[in-house]
Protein backbone atom coordinates (compact mmCIF):
# COMPACT_ATOMS: atom_id res chain seq x y z
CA UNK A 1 0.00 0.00 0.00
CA UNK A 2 1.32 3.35 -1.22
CA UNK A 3 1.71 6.54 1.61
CA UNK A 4 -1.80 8.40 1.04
CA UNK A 5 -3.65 11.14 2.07
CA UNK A 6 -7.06 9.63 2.90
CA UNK A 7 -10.06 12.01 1.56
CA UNK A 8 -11.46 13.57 4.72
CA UNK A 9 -15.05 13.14 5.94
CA UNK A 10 -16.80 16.36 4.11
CA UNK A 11 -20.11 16.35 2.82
CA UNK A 12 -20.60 18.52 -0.50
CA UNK A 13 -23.83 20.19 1.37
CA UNK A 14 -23.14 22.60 3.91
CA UNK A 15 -26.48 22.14 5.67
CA UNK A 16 -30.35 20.93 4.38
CA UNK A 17 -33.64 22.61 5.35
CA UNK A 18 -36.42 20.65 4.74
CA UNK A 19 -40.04 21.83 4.99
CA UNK A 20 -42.37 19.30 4.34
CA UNK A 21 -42.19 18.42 0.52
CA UNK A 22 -39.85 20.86 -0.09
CA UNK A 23 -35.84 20.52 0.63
CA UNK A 24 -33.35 23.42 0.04
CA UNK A 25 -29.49 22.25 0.42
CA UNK A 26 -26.66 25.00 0.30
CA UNK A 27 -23.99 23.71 -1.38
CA UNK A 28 -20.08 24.55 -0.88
CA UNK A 29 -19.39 24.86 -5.07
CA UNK A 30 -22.88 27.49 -4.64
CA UNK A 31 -21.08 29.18 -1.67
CA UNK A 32 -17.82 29.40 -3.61
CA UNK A 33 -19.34 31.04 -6.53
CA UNK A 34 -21.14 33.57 -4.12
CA UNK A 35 -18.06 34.19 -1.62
CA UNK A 36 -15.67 34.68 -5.28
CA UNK A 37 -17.93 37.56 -6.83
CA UNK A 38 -18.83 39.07 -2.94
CA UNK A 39 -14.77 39.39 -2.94
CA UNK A 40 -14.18 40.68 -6.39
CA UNK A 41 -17.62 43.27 -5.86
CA UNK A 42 -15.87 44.66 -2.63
CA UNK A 43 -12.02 44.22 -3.79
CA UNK A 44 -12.56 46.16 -7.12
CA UNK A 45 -14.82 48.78 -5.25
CA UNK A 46 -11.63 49.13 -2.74
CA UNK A 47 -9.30 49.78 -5.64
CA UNK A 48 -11.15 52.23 -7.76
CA UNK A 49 -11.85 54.66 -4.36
CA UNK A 50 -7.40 54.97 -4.66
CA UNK A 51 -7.19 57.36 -7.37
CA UNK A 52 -3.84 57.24 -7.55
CA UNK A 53 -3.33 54.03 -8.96
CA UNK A 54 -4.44 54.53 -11.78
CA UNK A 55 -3.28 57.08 -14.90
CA UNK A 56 -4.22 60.66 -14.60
CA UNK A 57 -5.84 59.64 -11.04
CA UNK A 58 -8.63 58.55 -12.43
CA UNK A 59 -9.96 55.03 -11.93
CA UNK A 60 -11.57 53.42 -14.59
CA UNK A 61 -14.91 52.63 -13.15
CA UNK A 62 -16.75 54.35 -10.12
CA UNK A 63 -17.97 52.26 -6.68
CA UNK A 64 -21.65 52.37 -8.67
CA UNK A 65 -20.24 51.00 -12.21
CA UNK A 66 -18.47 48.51 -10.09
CA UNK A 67 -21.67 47.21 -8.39
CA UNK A 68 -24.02 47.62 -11.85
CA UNK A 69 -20.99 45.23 -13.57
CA UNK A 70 -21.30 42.61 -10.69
CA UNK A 71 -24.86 41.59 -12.52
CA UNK A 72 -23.22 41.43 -15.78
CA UNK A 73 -20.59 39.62 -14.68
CA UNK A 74 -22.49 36.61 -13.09
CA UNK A 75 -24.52 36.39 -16.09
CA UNK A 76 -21.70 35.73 -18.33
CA UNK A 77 -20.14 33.12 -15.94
CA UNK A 78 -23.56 31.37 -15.73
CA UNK A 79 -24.24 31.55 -18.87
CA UNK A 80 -20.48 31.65 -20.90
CA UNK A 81 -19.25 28.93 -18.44
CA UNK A 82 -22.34 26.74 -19.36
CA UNK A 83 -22.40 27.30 -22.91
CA UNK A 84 -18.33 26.41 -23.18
CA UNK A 85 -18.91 23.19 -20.95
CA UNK A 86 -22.14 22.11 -23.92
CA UNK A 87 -19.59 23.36 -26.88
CA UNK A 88 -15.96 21.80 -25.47
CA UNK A 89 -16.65 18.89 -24.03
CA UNK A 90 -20.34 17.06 -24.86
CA UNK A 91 -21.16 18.99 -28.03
CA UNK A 92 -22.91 15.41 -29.16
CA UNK A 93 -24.15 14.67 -25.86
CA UNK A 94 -26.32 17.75 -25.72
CA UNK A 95 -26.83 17.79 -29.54
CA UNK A 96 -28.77 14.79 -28.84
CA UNK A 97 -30.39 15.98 -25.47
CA UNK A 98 -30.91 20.09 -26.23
CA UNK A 99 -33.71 20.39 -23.24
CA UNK A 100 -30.63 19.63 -20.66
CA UNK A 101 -28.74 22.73 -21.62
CA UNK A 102 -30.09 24.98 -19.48
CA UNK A 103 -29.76 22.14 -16.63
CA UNK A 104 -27.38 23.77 -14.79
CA UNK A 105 -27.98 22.78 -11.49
CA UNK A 106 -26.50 19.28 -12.93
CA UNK A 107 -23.28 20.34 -13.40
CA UNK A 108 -21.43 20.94 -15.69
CA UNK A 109 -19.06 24.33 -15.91
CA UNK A 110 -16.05 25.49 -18.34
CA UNK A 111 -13.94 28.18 -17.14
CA UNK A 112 -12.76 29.05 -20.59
CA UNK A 113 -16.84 29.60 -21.68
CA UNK A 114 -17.11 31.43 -18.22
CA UNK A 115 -13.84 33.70 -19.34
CA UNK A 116 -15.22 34.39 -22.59
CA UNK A 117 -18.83 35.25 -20.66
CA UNK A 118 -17.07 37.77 -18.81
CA UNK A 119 -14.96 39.13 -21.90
CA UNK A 120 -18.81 39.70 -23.62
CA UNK A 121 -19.99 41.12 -20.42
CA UNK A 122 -17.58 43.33 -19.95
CA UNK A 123 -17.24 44.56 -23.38
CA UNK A 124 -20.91 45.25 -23.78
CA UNK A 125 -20.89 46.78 -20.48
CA UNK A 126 -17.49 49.45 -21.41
CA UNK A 127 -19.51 50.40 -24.60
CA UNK A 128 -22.75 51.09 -22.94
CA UNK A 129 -20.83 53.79 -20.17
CA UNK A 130 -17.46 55.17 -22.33
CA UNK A 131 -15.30 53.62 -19.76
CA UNK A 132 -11.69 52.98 -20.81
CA UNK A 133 -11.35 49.33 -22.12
CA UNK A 134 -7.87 48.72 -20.82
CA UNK A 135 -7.54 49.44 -17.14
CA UNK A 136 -11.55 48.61 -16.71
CA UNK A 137 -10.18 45.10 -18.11
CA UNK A 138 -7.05 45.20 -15.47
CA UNK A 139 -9.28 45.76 -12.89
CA UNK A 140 -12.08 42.95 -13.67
CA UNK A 141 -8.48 40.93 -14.19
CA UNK A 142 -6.96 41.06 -10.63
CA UNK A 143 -10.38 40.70 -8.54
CA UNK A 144 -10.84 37.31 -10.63
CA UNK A 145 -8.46 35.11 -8.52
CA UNK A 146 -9.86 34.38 -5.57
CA UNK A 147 -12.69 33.10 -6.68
CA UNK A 148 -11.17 30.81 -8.92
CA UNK A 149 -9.49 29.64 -5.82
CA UNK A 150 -12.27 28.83 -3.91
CA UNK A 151 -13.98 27.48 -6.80
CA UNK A 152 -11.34 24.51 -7.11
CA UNK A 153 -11.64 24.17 -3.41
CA UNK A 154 -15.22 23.52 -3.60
CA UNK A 155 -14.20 21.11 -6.31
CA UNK A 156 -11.78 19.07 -3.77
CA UNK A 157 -14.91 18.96 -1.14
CA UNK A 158 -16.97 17.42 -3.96
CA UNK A 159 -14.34 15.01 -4.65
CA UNK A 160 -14.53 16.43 -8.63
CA UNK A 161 -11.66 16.98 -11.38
CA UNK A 162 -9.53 14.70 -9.46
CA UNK A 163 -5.97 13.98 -10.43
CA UNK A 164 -4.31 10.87 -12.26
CA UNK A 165 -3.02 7.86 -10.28
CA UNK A 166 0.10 8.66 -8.24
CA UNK A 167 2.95 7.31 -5.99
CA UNK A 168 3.83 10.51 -4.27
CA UNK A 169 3.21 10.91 -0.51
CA UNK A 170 0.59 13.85 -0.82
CA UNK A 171 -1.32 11.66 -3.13
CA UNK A 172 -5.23 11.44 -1.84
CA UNK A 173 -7.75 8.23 -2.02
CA UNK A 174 -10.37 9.82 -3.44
CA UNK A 175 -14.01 8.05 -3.12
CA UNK A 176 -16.52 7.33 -5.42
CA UNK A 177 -16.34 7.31 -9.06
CA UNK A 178 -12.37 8.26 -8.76
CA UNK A 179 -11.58 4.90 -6.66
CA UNK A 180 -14.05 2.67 -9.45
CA UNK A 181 -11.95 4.49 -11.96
CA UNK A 182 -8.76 2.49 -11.15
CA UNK A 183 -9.38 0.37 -8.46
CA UNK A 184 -10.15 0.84 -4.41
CA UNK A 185 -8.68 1.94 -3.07
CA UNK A 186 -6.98 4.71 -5.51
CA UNK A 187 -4.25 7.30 -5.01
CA UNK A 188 -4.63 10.24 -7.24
CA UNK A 189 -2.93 13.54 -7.32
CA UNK A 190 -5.08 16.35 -5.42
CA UNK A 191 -5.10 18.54 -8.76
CA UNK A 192 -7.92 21.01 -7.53
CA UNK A 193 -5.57 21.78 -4.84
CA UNK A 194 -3.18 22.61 -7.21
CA UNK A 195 -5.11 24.86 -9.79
CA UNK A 196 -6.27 27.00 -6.19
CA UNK A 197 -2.75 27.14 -5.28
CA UNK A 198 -1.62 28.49 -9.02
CA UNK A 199 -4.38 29.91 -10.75
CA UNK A 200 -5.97 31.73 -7.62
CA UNK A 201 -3.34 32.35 -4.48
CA UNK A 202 0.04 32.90 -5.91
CA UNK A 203 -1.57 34.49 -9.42
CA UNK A 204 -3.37 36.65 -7.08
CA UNK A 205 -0.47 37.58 -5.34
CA UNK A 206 1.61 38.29 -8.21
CA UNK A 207 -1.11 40.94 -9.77
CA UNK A 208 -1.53 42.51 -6.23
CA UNK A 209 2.49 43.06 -6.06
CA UNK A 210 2.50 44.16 -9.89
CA UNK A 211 -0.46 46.53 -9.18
CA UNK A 212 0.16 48.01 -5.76
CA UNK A 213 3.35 48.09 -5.31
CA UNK A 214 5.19 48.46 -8.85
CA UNK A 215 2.22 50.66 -9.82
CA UNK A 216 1.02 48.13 -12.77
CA UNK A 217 -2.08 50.14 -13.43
CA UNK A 218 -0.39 52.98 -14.41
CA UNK A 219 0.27 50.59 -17.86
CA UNK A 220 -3.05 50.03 -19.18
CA UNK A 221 -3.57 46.16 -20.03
CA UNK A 222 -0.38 44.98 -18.05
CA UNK A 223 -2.59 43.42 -14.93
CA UNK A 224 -5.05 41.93 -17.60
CA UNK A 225 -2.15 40.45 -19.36
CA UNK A 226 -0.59 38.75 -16.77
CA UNK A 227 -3.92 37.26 -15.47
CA UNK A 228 -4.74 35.97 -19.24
CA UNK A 229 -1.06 34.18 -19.18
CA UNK A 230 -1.00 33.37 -15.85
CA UNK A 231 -3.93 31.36 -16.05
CA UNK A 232 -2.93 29.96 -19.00
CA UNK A 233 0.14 29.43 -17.74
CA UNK A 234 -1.07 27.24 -14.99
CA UNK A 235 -3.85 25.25 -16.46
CA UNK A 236 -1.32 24.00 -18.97
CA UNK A 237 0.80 23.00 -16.12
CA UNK A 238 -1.63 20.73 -13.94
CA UNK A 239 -3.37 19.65 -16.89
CA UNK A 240 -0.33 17.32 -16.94
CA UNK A 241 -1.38 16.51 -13.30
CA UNK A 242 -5.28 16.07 -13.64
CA UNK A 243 -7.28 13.25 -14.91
CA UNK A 244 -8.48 14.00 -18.32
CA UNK A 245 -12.58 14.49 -19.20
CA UNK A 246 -13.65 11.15 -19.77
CA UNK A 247 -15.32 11.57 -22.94
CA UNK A 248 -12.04 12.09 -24.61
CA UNK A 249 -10.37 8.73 -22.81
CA UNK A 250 -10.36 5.43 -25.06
CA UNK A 251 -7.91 2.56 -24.76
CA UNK A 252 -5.70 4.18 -27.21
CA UNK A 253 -5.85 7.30 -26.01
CA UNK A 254 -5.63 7.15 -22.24
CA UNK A 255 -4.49 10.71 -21.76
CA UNK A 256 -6.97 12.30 -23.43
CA UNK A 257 -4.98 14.11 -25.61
CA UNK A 258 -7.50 15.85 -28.52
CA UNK A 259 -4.52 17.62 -30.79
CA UNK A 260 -0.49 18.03 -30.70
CA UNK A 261 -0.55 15.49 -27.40
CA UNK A 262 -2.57 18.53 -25.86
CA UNK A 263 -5.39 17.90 -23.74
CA UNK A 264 -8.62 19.74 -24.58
CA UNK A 265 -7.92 22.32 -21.36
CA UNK A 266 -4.62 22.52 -22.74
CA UNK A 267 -5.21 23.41 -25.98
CA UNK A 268 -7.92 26.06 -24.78
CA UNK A 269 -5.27 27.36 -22.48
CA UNK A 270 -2.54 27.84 -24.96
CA UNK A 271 -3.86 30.73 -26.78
CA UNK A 272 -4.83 32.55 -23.36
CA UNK A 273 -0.90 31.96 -22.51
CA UNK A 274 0.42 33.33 -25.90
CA UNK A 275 -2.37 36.13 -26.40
CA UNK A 276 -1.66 37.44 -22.28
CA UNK A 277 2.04 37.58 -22.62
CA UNK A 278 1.79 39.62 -26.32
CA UNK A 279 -0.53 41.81 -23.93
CA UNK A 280 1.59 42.21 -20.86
CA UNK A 281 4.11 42.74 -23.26
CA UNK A 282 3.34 45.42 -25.49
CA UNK A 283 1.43 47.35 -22.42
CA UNK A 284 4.52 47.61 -20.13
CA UNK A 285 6.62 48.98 -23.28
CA UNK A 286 3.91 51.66 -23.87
């Protein structure tokens, strides 16, 4: 038997209320989508009442804007992250079975549709009120992190997007359908724990010492560049770590590789990588 980490004893429902026929369960993924935008509403609120961050003192958004943007913002994660997760991964599936797109209480969530929710959102939303494009897009940028941190937390709790098999003494026996995957009991990398460490704490970290204390918004599009590689960045790096989607697994393909040995997060990473660093790139030069 290999050193493990055995899964601890947490339930994916925080508590249950039922009255009579009807039962209402809060959920920790729910709680982790509403604790991520209730920190990125009063983060981005904090930064645009400090003037002189940002160029010619003037922040790109008021404390108003900030709180209008909050509804367009969890309309295109709802509906961009839904939409990506029907168009990425079970196009067929939901070809065949239309009436369970809108199912989202099932499951079933892409970050990349979310991102490119929040890039319609937001672009609709800068039209409709003048507001600059690039340092309103630097400060949607660095208020994202957390929440993607808590989201892949909430993913660990539901035992979800586990890791592949391992040998290394942090690896965690996962229940459920990741121990009948490969046989109980099953020692699998703790990959959500991963993705919150990279794509939400340290890239959080990095754009809060680029932004506050090397002045980062002061370069229009440099904090929105470094967010768009460093998530890239890091989804192409414990990709290598996580179990792939199982609709893209077959005998001869156990790694789920969809094009170029890339896995499809991967290859829908890649371009965020090489698009954020052009970005960060040409903004800190300006």
């Amino acid at each position: 038997m290999l050193a493990a980490i055995p899964f601890p004893n947490l339930s994916p429902e925080i508590f249950t209320l039922s009255l009579g026929s009807f039962e209402f369960s809060l959920r920790w993924y729910a709680l982790a989508y509403i604790a991520g935008l209730g920190f990125a509403w009063a983060f981005a609120r904090w930064l645009v009442q400090r003037p002189g961050l940002w160029p010619a003192g003037q922040a790109p958004m008021t404390a108003a804007q900030v709180e209008d943007f909050m509804t367009w913002a969890v309309l295109g994660v709802v509906l961009g992250g839904r939409l990506g997760f029907v168009l990425f991964y079970q196009p067929a599936y939901y070809l065949a079975h239309p009436a369970e797109i809108l199912m989202v209480w099932q499951g079933g969530m892409a970050f990349h549709g979310g991102f490119l929710g929040v890039v319609v959102a937001a672009v609709i939303f800068v039209r409709r009120n003048g507001l600059p494009w690039l340092s309103t897009g630097d400060l949607i940028a660095i208020s994202v992190p957390i929440g993607l941190m808590l989201g892949r937390l909430a993913n660990f709790i539901n035992a979800e997007l586990w890791g592949r098999p391992t040998d290394v003494p942090w690896g965690v026996i996962f229940p459920g359908a990741a121990a009948q995957a490969c046989g109980d009991p099953c020692v699998r990398h703790p990959s959500q724990l991963y993705q919150a460490g990279l794509e939400g704490f340290a890239l959080f970290a990095v754009l809060v010492f680029v932004a506050l204390r090397l002045r980062g918004f002061l370069k229009p599009g440099l904090i929105m560049g470094l967010f768009v590689a460093g998530y890239g960045a890091a989804r192409v790096i414990v990709e290598g770590f996580r179990q792939p989607d199982a609709q893209f697994i077959t005998p001869d393909n156990p790694l789920g590789q969809v094009f170029l040995g890339l896995t499809m997060g991967q290859l829908l990473s890649v371009p965020m990588l090489l698009i954020g660093v052009s970005l960060a790139k040409w903004a800190a030069r300006r």
